[in-house]
Protein backbone atom coordinates (compact mmCIF):
# COMPACT_ATOMS: atom_id res chain seq x y z
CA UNK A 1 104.23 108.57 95.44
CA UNK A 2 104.81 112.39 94.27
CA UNK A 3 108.71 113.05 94.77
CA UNK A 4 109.28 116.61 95.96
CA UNK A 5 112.05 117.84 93.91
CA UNK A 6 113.79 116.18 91.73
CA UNK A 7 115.95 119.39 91.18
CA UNK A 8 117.68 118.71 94.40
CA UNK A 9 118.82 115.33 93.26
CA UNK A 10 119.95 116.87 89.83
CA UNK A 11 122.14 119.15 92.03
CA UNK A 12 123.60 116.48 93.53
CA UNK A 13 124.58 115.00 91.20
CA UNK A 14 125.40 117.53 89.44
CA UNK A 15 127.77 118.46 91.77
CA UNK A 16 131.67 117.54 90.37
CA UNK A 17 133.20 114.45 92.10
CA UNK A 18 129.30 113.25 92.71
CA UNK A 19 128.16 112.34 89.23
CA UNK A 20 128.76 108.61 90.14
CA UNK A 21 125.39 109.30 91.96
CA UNK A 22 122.78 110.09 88.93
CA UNK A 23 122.38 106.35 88.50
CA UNK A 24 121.25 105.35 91.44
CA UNK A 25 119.73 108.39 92.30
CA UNK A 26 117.40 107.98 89.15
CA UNK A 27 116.66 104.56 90.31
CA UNK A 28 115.59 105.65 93.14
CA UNK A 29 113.41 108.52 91.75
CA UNK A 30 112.37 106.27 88.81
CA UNK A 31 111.30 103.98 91.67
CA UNK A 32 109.73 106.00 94.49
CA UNK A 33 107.31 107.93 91.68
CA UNK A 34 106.05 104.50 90.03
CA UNK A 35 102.17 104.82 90.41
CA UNK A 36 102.32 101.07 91.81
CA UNK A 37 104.23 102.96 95.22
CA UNK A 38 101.45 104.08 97.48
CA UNK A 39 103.23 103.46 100.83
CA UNK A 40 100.92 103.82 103.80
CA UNK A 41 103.42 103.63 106.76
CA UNK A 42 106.72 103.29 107.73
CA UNK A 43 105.97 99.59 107.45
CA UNK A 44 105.88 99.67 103.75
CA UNK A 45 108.90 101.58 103.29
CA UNK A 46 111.31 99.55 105.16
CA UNK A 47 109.57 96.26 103.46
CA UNK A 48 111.01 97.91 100.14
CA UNK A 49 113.96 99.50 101.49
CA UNK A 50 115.42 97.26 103.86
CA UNK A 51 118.54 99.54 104.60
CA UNK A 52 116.55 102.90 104.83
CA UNK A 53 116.10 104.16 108.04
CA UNK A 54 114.16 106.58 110.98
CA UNK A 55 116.45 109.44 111.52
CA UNK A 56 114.64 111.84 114.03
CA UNK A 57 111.35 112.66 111.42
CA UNK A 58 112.77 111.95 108.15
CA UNK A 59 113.20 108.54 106.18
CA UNK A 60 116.80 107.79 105.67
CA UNK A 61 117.50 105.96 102.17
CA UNK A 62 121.18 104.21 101.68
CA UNK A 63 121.83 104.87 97.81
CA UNK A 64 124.25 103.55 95.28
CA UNK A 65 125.33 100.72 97.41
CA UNK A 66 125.64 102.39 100.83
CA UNK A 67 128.25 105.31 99.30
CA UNK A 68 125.22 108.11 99.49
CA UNK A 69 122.10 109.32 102.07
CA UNK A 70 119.05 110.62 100.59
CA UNK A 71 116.81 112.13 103.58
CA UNK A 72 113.99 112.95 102.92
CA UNK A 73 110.16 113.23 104.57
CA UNK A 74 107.33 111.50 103.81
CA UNK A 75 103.26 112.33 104.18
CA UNK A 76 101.86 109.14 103.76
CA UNK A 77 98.31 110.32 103.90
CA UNK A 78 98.83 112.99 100.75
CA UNK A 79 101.65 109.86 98.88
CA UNK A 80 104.39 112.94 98.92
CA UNK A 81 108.29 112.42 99.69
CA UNK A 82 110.19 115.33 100.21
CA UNK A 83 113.63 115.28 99.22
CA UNK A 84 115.40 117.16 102.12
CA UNK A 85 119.30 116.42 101.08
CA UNK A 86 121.34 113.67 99.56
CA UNK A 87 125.07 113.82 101.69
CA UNK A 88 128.42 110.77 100.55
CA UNK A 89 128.07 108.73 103.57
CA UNK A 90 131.25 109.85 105.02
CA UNK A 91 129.71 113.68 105.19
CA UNK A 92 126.95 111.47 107.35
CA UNK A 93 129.43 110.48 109.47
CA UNK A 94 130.57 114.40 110.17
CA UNK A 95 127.17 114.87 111.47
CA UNK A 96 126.71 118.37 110.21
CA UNK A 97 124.10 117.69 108.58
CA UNK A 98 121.66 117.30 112.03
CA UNK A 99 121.56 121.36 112.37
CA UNK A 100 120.72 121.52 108.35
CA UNK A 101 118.00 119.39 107.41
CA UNK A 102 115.32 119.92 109.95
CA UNK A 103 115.33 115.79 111.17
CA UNK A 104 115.20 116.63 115.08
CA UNK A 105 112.20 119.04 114.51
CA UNK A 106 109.05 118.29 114.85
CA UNK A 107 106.79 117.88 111.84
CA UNK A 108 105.16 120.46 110.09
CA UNK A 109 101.83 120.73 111.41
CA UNK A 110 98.83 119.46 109.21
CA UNK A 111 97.26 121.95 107.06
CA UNK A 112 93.34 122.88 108.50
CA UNK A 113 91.06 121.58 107.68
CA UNK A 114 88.43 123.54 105.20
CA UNK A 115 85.28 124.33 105.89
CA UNK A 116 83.22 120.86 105.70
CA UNK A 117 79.84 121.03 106.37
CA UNK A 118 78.79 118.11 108.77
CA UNK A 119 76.11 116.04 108.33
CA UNK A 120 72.80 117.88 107.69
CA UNK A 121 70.01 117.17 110.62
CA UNK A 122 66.18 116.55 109.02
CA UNK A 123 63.56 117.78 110.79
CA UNK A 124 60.94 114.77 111.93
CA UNK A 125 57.42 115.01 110.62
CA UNK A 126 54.71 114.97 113.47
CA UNK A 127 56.74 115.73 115.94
């Protein structure tokens, strides 16, 4: 999977009185971006994360032993994860976070399509 940005999990943990995070959170990354990760549904992602979970439309992840949320949205079909925002678990609680990261909209719609020529129709001979 492509992980879509790491910068926000630097800021994270980054952040003073969150640096306990980096290690996890670079597990995580370090995980999630391993070429062997291809995850093709939902299905795949709670059979590696057992404690992640469907909030609204984004994939919920439980990080550094249940003390930190990573959100984040996934497009199977194009193997991308968007990090949305990583939150303590006890800012989770406060639910502010509902109004900030976008979970209770709908998805962004897919891109169109370009312009694919269908299938090209041969004339018959002797007809």
């Amino acid at each position: 999977m492509r992980v879509i940005s790491k910068s926000r999990l630097r800021a994270f943990w980054e952040t003073p009185g969150y640096e306990d995070s980096e290690g996890p959170l670079q597990a995580w990354h370090t995980h999630v971006s391993n070429k062997s990760v291809a995850w093709q549904s939902w299905a795949n992602v709670k059979a590696e994360f057992g404690s992640a979970s469907l909030v609204g439309s984004c994939e919920v992840f439980n990080i550094g032993g249940n003390k930190y949320r990573l959100f984040t949205r996934i497009l199977y079909p194009s193997q991308k994860v968007f990090v949305l925002k990583a939150m303590t678990h006890a800012e989770y609680d406060r639910n502010k976070w509902k109004d900030e990261c976008g979970c209770y909209e709908p998805r962004p719609p897919k891109p169109p399509m370009k312009n694919v020529p269908g299938p090209v129709k041969r004339k018959r001979r002797g007809t």
